[in-house]
N, C-alpha and C. Protein backbone atom coordinates (compact mmCIF):
# COMPACT_ATOMS: atom_id res chain seq x y z
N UNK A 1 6.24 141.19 205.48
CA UNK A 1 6.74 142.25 204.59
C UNK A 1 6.86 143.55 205.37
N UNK A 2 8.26 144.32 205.34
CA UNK A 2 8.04 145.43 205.75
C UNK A 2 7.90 146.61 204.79
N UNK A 3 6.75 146.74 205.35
CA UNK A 3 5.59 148.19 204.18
C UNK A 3 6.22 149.01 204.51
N UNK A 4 7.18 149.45 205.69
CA UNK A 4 8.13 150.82 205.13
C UNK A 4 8.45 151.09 204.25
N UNK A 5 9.46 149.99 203.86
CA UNK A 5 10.67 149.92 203.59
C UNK A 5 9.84 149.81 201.96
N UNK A 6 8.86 149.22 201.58
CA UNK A 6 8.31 148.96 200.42
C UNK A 6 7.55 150.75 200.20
N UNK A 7 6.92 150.97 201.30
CA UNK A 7 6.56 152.62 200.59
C UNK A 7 7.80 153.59 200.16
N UNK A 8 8.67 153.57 200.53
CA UNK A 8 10.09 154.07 200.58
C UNK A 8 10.75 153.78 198.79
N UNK A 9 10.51 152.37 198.70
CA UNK A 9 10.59 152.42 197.08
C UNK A 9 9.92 152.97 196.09
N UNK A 10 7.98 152.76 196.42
CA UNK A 10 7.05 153.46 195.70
C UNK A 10 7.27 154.54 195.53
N UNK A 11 7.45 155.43 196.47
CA UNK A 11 8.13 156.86 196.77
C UNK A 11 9.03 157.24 195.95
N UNK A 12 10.26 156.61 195.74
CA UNK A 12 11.27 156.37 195.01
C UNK A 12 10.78 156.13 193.62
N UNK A 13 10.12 155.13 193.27
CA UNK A 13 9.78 154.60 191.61
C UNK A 13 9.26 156.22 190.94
N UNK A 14 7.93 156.72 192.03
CA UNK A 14 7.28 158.15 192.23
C UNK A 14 7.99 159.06 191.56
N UNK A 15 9.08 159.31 191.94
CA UNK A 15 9.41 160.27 192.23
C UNK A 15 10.34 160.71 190.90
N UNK A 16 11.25 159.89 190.38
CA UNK A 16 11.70 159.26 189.10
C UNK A 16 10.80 159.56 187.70
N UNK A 17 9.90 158.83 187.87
CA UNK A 17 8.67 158.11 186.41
C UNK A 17 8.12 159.38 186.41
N UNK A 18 7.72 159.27 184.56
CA UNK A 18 6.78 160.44 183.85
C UNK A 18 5.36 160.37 184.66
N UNK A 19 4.18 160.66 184.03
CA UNK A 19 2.85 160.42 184.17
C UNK A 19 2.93 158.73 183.54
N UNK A 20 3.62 158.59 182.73
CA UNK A 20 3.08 157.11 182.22
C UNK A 20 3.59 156.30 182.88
N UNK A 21 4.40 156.52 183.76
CA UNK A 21 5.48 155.22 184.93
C UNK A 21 4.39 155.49 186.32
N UNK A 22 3.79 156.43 186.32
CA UNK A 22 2.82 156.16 187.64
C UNK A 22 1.71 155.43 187.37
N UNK A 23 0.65 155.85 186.30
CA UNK A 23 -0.15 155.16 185.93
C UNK A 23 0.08 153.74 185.71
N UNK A 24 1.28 153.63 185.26
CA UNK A 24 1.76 151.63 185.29
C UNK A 24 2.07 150.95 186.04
N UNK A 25 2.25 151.99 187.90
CA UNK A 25 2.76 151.46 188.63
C UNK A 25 1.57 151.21 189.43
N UNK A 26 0.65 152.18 189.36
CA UNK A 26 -0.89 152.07 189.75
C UNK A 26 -1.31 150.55 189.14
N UNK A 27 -1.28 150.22 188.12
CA UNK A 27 -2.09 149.09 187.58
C UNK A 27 -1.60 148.10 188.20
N UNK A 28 0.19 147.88 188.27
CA UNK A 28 0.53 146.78 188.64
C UNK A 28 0.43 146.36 190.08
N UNK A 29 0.40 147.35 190.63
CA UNK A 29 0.12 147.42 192.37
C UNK A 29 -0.89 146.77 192.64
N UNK A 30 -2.27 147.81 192.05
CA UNK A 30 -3.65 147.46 192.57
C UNK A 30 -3.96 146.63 191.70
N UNK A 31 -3.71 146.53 190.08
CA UNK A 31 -4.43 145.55 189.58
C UNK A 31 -4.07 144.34 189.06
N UNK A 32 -2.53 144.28 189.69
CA UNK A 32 -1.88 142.72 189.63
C UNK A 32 -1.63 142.57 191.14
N UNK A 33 -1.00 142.97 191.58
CA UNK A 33 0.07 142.29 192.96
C UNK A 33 -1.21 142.53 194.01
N UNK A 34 -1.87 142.92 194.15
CA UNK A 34 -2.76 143.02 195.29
C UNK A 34 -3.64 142.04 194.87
N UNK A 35 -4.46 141.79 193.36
CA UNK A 35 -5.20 141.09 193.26
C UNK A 35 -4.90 139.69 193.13
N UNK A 36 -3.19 139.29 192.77
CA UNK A 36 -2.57 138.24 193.13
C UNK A 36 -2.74 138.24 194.64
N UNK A 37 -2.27 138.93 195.43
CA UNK A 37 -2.20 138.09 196.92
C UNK A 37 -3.67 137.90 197.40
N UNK A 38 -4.61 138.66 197.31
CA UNK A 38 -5.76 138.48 198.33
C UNK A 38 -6.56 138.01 197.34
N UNK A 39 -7.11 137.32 195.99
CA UNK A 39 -7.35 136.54 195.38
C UNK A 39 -7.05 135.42 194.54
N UNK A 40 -5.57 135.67 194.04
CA UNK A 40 -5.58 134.57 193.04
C UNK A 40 -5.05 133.44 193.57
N UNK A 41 -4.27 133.82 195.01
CA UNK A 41 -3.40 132.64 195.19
C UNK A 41 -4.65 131.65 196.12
N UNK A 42 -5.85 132.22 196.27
CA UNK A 42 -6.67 131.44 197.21
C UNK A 42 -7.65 130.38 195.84
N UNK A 43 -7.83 131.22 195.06
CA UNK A 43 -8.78 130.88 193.79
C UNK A 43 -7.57 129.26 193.71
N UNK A 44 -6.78 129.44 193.80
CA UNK A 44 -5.30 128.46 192.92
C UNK A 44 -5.05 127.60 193.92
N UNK A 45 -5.13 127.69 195.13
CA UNK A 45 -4.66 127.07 196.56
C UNK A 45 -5.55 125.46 196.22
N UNK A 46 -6.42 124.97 196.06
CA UNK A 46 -7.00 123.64 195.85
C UNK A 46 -6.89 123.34 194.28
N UNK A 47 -6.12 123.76 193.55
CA UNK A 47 -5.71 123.00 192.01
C UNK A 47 -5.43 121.71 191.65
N UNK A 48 -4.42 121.43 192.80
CA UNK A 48 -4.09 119.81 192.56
C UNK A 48 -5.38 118.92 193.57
N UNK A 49 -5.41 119.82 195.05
CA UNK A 49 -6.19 118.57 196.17
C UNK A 49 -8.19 118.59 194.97
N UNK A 50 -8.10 119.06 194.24
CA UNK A 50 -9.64 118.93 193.65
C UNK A 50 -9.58 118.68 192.38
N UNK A 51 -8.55 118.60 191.77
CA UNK A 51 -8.26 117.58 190.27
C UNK A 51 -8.62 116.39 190.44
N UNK A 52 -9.84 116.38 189.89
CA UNK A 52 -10.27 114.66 190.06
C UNK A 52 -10.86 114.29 188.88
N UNK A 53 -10.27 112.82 188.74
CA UNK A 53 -10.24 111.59 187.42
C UNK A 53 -11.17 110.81 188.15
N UNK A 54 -11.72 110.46 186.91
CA UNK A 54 -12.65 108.87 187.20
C UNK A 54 -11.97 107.68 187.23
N UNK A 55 -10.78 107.69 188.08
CA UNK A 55 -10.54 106.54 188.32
C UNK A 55 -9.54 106.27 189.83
N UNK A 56 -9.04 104.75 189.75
CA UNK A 56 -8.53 104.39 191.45
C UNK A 56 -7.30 104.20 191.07
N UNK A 57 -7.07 104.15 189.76
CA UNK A 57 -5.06 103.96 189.42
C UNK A 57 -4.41 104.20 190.25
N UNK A 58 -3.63 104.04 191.04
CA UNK A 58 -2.45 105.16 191.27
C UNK A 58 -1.53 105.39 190.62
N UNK A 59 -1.42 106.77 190.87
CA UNK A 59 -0.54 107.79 189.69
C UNK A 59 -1.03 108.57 188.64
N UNK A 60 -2.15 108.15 188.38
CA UNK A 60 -3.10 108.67 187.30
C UNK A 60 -3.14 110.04 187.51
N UNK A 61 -4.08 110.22 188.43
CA UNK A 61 -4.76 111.67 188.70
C UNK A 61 -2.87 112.61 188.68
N UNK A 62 -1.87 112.29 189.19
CA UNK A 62 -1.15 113.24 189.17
C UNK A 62 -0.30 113.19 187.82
N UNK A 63 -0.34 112.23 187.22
CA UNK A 63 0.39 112.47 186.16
C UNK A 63 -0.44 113.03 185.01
N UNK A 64 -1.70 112.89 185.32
CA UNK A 64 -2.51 113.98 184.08
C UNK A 64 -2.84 115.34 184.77
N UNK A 65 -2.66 115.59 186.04
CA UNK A 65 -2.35 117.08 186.36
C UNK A 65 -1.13 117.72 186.05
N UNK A 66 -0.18 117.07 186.05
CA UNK A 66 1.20 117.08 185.80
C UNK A 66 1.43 117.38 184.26
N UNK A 67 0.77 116.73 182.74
CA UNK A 67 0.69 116.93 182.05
C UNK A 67 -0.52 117.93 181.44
N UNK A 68 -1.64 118.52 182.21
CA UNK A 68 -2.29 119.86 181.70
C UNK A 68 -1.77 120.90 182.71
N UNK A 69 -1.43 120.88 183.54
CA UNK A 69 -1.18 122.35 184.51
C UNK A 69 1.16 121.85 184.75
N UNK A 70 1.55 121.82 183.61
CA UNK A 70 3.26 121.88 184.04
C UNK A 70 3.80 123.11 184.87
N UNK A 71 2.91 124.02 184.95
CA UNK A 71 3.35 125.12 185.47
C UNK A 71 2.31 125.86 186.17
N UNK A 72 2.51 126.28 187.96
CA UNK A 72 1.09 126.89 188.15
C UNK A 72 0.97 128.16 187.91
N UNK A 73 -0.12 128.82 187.56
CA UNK A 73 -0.68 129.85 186.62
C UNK A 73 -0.19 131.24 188.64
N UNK A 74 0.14 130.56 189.21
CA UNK A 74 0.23 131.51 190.53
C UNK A 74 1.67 131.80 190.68
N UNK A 75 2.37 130.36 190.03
CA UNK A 75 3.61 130.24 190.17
C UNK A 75 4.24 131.25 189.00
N UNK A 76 3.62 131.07 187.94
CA UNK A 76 4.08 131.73 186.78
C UNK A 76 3.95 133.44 186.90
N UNK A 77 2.88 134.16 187.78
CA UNK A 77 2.47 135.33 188.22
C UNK A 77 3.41 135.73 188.83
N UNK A 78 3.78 134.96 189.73
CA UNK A 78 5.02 135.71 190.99
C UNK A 78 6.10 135.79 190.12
N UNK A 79 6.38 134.89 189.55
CA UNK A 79 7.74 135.02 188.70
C UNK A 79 7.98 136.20 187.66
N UNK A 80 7.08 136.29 186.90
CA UNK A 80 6.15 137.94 186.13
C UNK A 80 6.62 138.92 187.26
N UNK A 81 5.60 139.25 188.18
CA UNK A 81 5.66 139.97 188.77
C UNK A 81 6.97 140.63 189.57
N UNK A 82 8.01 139.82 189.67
CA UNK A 82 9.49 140.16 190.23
C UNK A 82 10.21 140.60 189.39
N UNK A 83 10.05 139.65 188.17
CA UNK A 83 10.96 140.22 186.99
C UNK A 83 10.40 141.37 186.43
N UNK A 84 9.47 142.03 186.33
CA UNK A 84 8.73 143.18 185.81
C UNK A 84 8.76 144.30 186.66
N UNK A 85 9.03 144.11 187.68
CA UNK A 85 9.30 145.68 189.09
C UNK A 85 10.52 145.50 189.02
N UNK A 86 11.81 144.70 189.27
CA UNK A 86 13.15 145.28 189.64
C UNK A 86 13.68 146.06 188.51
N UNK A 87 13.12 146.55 186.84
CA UNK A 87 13.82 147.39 186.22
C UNK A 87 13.43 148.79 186.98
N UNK A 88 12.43 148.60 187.18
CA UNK A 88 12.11 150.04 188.08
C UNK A 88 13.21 150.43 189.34
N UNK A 89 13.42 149.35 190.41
CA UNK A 89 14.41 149.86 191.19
C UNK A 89 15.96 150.08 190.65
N UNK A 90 16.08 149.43 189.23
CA UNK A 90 17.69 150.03 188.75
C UNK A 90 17.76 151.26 188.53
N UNK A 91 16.31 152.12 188.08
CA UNK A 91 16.52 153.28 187.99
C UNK A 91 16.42 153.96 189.43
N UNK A 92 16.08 153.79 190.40
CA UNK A 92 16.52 154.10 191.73
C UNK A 92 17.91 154.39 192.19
N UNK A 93 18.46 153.18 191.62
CA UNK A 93 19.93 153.00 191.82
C UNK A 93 20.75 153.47 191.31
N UNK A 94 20.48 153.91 189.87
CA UNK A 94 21.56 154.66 189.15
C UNK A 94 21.53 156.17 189.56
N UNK A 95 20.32 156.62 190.09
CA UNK A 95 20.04 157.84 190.60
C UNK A 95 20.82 158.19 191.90
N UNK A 96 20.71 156.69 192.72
CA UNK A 96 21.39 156.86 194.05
C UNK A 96 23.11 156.90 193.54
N UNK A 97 23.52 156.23 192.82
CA UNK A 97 24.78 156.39 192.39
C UNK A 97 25.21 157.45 191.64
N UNK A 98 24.51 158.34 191.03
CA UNK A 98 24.88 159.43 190.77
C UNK A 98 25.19 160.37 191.89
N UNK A 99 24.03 160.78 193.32
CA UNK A 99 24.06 161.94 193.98
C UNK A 99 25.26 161.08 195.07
N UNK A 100 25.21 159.35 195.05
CA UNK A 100 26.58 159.02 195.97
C UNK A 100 28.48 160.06 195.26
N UNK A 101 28.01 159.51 194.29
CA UNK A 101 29.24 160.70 192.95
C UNK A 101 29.16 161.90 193.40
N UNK A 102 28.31 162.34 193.74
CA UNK A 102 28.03 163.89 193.82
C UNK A 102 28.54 164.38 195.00
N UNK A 103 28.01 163.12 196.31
CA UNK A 103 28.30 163.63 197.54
C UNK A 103 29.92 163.58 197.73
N UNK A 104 30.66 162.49 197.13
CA UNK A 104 32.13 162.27 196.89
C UNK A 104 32.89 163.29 196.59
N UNK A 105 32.78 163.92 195.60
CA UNK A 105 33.32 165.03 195.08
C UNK A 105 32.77 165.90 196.02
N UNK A 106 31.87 166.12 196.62
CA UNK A 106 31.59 167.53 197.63
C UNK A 106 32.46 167.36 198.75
N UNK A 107 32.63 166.13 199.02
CA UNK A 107 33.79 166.26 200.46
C UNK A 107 35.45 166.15 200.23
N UNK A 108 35.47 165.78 198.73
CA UNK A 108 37.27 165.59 198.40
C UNK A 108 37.64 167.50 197.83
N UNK A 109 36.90 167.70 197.36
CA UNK A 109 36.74 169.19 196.53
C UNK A 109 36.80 170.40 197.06
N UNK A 110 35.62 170.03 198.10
CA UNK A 110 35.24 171.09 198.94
C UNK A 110 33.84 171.92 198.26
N UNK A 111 33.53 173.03 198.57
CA UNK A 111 32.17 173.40 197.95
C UNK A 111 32.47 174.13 196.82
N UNK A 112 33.90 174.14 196.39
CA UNK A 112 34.09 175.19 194.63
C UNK A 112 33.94 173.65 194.07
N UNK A 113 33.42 172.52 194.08
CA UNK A 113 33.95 171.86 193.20
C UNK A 113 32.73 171.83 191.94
N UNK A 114 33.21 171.58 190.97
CA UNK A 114 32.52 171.39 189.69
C UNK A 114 31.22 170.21 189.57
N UNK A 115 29.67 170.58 189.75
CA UNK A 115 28.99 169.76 190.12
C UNK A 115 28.68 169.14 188.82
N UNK A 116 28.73 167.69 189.07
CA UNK A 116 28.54 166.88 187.61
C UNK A 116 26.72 166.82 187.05
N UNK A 117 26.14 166.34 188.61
CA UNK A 117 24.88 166.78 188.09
C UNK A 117 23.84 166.94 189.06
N UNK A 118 23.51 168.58 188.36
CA UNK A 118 22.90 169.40 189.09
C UNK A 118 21.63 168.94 189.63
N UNK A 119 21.01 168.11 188.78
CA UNK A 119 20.07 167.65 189.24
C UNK A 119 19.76 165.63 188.61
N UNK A 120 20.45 165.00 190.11
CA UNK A 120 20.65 163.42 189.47
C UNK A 120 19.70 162.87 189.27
N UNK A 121 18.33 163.16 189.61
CA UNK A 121 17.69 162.40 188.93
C UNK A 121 16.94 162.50 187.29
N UNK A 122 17.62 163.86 186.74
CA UNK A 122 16.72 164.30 185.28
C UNK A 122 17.01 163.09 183.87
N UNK A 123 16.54 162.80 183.56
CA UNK A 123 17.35 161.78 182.32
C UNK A 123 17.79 161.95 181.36
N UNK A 124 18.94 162.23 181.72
CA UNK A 124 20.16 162.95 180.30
C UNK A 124 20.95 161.42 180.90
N UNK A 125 21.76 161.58 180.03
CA UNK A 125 22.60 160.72 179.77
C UNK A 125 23.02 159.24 180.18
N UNK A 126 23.22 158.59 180.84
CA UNK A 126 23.38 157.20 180.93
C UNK A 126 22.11 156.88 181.86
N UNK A 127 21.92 157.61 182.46
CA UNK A 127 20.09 157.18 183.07
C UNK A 127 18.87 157.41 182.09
N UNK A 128 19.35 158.32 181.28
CA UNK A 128 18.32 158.08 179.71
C UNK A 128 17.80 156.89 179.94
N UNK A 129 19.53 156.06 179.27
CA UNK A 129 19.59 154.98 178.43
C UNK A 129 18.60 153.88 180.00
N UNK A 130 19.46 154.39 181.10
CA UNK A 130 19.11 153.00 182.24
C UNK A 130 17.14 153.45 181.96
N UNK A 131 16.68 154.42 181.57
CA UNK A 131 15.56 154.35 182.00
C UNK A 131 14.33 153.68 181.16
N UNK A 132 15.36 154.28 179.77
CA UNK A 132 14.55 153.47 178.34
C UNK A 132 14.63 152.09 178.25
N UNK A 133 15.98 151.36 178.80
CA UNK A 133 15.76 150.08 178.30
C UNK A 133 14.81 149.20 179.68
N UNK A 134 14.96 150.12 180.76
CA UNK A 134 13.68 149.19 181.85
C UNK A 134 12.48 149.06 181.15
N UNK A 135 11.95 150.45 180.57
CA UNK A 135 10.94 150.18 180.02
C UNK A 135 10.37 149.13 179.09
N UNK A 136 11.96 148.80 178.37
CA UNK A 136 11.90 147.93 177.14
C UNK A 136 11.64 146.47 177.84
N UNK A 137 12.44 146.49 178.74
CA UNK A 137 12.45 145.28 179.23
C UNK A 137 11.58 145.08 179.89
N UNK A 138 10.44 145.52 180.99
CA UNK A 138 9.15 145.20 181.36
C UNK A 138 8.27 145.09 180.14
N UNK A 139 8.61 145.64 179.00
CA UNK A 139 7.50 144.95 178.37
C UNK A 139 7.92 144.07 177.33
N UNK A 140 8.81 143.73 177.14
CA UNK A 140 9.46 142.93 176.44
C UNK A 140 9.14 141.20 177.76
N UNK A 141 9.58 141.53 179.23
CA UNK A 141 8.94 140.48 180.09
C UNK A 141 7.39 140.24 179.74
N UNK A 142 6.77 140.96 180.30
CA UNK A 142 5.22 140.62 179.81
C UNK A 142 4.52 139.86 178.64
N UNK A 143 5.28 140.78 177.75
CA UNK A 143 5.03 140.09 176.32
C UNK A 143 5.57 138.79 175.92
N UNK A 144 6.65 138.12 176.90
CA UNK A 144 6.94 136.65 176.87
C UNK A 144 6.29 135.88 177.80
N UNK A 145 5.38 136.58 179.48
CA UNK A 145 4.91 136.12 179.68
C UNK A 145 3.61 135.56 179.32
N UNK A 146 3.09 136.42 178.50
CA UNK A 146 1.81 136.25 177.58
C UNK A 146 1.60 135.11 176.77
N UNK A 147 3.12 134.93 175.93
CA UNK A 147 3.35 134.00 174.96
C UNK A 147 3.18 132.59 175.75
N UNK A 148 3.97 132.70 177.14
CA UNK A 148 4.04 131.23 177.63
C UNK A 148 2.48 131.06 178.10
N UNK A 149 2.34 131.77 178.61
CA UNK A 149 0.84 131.18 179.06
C UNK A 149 -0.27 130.82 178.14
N UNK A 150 -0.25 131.61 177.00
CA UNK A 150 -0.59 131.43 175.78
C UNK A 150 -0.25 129.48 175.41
N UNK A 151 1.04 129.21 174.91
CA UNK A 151 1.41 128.16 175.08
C UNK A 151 0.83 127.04 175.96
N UNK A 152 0.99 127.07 177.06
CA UNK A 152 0.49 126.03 178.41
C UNK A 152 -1.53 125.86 178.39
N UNK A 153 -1.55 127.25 178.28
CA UNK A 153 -2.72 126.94 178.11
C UNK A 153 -3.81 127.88 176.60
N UNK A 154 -4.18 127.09 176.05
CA UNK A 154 -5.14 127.39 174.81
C UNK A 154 -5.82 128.71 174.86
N UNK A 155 -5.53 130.04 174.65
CA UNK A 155 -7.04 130.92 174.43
C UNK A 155 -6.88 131.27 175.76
N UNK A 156 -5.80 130.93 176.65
CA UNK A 156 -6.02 131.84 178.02
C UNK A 156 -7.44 131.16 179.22
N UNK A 157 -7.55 130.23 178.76
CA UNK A 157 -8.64 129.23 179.44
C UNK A 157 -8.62 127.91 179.81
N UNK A 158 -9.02 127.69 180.71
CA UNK A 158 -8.91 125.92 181.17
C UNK A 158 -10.56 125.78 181.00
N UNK A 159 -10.43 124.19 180.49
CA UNK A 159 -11.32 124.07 179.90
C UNK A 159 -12.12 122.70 181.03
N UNK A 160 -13.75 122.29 181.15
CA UNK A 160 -14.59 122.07 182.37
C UNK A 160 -13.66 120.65 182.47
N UNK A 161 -13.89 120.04 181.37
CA UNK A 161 -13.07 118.52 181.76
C UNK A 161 -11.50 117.88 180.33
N UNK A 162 -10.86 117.21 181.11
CA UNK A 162 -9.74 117.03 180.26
C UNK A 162 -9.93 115.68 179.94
N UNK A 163 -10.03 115.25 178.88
CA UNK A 163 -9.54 113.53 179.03
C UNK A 163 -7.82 112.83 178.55
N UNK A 164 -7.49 111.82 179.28
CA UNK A 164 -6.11 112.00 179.70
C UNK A 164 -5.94 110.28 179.73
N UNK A 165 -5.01 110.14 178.75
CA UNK A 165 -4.89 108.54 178.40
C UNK A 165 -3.29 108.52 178.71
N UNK A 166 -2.96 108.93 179.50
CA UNK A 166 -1.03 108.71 179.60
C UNK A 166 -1.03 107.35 180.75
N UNK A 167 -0.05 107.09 180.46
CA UNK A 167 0.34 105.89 181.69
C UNK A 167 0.84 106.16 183.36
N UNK A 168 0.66 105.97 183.88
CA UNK A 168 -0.41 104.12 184.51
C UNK A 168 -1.81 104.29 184.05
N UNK A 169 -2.47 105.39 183.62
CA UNK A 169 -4.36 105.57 183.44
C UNK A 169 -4.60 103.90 182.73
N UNK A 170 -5.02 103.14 182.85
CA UNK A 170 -5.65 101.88 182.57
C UNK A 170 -6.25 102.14 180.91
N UNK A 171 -6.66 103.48 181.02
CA UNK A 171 -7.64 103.92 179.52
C UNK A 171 -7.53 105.51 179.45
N UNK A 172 -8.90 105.75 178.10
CA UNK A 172 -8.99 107.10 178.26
C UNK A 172 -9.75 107.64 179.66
N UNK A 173 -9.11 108.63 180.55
CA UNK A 173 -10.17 109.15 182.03
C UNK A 173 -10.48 110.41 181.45
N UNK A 174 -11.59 110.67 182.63
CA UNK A 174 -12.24 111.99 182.29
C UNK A 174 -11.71 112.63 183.73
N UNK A 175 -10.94 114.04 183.40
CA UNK A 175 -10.34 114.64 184.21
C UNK A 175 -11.34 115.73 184.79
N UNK A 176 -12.02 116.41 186.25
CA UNK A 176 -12.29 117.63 186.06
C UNK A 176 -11.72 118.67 186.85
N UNK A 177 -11.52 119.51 186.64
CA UNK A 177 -10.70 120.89 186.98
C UNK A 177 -11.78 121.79 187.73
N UNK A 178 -11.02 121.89 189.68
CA UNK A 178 -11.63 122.72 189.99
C UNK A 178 -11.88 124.31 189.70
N UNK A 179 -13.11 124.60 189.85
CA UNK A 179 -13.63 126.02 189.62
C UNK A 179 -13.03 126.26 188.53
N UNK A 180 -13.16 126.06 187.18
CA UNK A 180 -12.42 126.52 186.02
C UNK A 180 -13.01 128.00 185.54
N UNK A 181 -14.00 128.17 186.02
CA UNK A 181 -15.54 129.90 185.42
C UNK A 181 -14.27 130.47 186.35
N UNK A 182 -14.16 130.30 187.61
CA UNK A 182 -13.43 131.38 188.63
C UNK A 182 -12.29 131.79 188.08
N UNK A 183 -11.21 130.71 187.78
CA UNK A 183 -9.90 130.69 187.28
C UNK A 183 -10.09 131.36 186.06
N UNK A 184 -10.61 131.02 185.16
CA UNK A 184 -10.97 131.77 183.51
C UNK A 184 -10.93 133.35 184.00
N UNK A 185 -12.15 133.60 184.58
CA UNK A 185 -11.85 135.40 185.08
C UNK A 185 -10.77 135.91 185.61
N UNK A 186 -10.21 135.26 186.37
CA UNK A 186 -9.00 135.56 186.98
C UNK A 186 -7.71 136.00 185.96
N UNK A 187 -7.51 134.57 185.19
CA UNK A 187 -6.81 134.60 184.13
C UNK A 187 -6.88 135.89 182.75
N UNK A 188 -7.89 135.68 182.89
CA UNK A 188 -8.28 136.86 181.55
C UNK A 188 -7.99 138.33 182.25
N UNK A 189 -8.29 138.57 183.73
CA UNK A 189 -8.38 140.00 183.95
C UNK A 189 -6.57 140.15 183.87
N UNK A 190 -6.08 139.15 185.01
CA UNK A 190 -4.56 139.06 184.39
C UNK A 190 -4.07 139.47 183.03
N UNK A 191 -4.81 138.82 182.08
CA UNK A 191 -3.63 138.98 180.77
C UNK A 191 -4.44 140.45 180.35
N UNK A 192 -5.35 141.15 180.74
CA UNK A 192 -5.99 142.30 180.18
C UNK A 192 -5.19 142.98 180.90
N UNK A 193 -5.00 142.84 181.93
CA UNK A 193 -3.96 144.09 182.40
C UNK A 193 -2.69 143.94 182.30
N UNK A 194 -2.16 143.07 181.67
CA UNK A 194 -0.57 142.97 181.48
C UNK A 194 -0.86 143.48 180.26
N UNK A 195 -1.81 143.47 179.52
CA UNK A 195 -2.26 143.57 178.27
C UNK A 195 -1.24 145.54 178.16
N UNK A 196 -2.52 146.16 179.06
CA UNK A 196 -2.80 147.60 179.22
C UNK A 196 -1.19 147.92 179.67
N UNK A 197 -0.78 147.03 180.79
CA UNK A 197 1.01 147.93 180.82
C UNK A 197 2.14 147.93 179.46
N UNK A 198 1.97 146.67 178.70
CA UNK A 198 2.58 146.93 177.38
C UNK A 198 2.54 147.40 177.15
N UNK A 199 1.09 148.34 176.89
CA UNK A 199 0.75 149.48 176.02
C UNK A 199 1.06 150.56 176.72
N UNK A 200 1.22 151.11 177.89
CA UNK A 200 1.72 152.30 178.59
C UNK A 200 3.30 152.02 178.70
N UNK A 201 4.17 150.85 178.37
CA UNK A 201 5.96 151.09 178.56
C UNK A 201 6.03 151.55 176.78
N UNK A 202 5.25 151.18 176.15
CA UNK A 202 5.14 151.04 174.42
C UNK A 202 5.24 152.41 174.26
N UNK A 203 3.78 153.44 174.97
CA UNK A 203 3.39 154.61 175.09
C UNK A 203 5.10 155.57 175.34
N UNK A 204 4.89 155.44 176.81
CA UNK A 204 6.39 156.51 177.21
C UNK A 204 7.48 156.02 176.74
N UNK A 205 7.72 154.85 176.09
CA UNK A 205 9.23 154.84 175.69
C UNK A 205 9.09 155.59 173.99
N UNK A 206 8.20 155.67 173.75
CA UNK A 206 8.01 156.47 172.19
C UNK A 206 7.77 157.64 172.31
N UNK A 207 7.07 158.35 173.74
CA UNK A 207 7.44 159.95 174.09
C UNK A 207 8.89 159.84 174.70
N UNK A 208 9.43 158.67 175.34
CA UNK A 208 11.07 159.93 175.30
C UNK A 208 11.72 159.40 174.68
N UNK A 209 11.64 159.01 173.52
CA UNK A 209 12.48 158.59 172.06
C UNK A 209 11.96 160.40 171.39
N UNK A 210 10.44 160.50 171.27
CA UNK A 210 10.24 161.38 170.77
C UNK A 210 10.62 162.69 171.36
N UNK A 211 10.40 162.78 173.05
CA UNK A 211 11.23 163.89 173.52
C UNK A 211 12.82 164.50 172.69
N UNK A 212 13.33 163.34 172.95
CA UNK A 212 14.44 163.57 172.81
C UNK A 212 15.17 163.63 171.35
N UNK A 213 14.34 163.12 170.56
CA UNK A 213 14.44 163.53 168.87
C UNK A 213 14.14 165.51 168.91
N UNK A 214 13.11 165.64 169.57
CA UNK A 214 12.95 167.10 169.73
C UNK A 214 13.93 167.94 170.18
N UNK A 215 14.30 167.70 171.35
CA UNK A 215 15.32 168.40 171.94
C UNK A 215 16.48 168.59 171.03
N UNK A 216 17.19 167.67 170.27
CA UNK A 216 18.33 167.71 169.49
C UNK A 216 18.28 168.48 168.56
C-alpha cells in the first residue's frame, strides 16, 4: 500500500467533512480498518483448517462448514469496508471537478472572468446534494451490512459446537468451531462500531438538512 498516496486522501476526506465526518473517519480508520488488518484477519485465518467434526466421511467436515459459515465474516468486512469509504472520495471528486471548472475558465477568460465558485469546496449546490446522499449511503451500507450478518449468523455469535446432518455425514456430527469467545468479541466490537457510525452519518445528515432549512 502506498501510505502517501492514502494520507493525501485522509487529508482530502479532512479537509471537506464537518466535525461529524472526522469523528467517523476516526472510528472507521482506527476502529475498523486497522483492527481488521492487524487482528481480525489473523483471529479468521484458521476457520476452515480447525473446523472439526467427529467424523472420517469425506466431504463432511466441508460441507457443514460450507453450510454454517457461507460467507467469511473477514470476507464480508472488506467488502463493508470499500463500499462505505468510496462515498467519501466522490466528494473529493466533485470538489476536484469544480476548481478543474474553475481553472478552465481562468485560462479561456483570462483573470476578468466571472468566478463560478469562489470557494469549491463549501456545500451549496450540487455538492450539497453529492455530500448528503454519501452520507445516506454509508449508512444505509452498514445498516444492510448489519442485517446480513444478522441473517448468517444468530445474535451476532457463533456458537461452541454445531451439529450437522447434511450429506455425505453418515448421521447427526458434532461440529466444533475454532476460538468462537475470540471471534464473538471481535464480531460484537465490529457491529458496535458500525453501530456508532450510523449514528454519526444519521447525526450530520440531520444538521445539514437542518442547516440548511435555517439558512432559507
Amino acid at each position: 500500500m502506498n501510505w502517501g498516496v492514502f494520507e493525501g486522501l485522509l487529508s482530502g476526506v479532512n479537509k471537506y467533512s464537518t466535525a461529524f465526518s472526522r469523528v467517523w473517519l476516526s472510528l472507521v480508520f482506527i476502529f475498523r480498518l486497522l483492527v481488521y488488518l492487524v487482528a481480525a484477519e489473523r483471529v479468521w485465518s484458521d476457520d476452515h483448517k480447525d473446523f472439526d467434526c467427529n467424523t472420517q466421511q469425506p466431504g463432511c467436515t466441508n460441507v457443514c462448514f460450507d453450510h454454517f459459515f457461507p460467507v467469511s465474516h473477514i470476507r464480508l468486512w472488506a467488502l463493508q469496508l470499500i463500499l462505505v469509504t468510496c462515498p467519501s472520495l466522490l466528494v473529493i471528486m466533485h470538489v476536484a471537478y469544480r476548481e478543474a471548472k474553475e481553472q478552465r475558465l481562468r485560462e479561456t477568460e483570462g483573470d476578468n472572468y466571472r468566478c463560478l465558485y469562489p470557494n469549491p469546496g463549501k456545500k451549496r449546490g450540487g455538492l450539497w446534494w453529492t455530500y448528503l446522499l454519501s452520507l445516506i449511503f454509508k449508512a444505509g451500507v452498514d445498516v444492510v451490512f448489519l442485517y446480513i450478518f444478522y441473517r448468517f449468523y444468530r445474535n451476532y455469535t457463533l456458537p461452541r459446537l454445531v451439529k450437522c446432518e447434511l450429506p455425505p455425514c453418515p448421521n447427526v456430527v458434532d461440529c466444533f468451531i475454532s476460538r468462537p469467545t475470540e471471534k464473538n468479541i471481535f464480531t460484537l466490537f465490529m457491529v458496535v462500531t458500525t453501530c456508532v457510525c450510523v449514528v454519526l452519518n444519521i447525526v450530520e445528515a440531520t444538521y445539514l438538512i437542518g442547516k440548511r432549512c435555517h439558512e432559507c
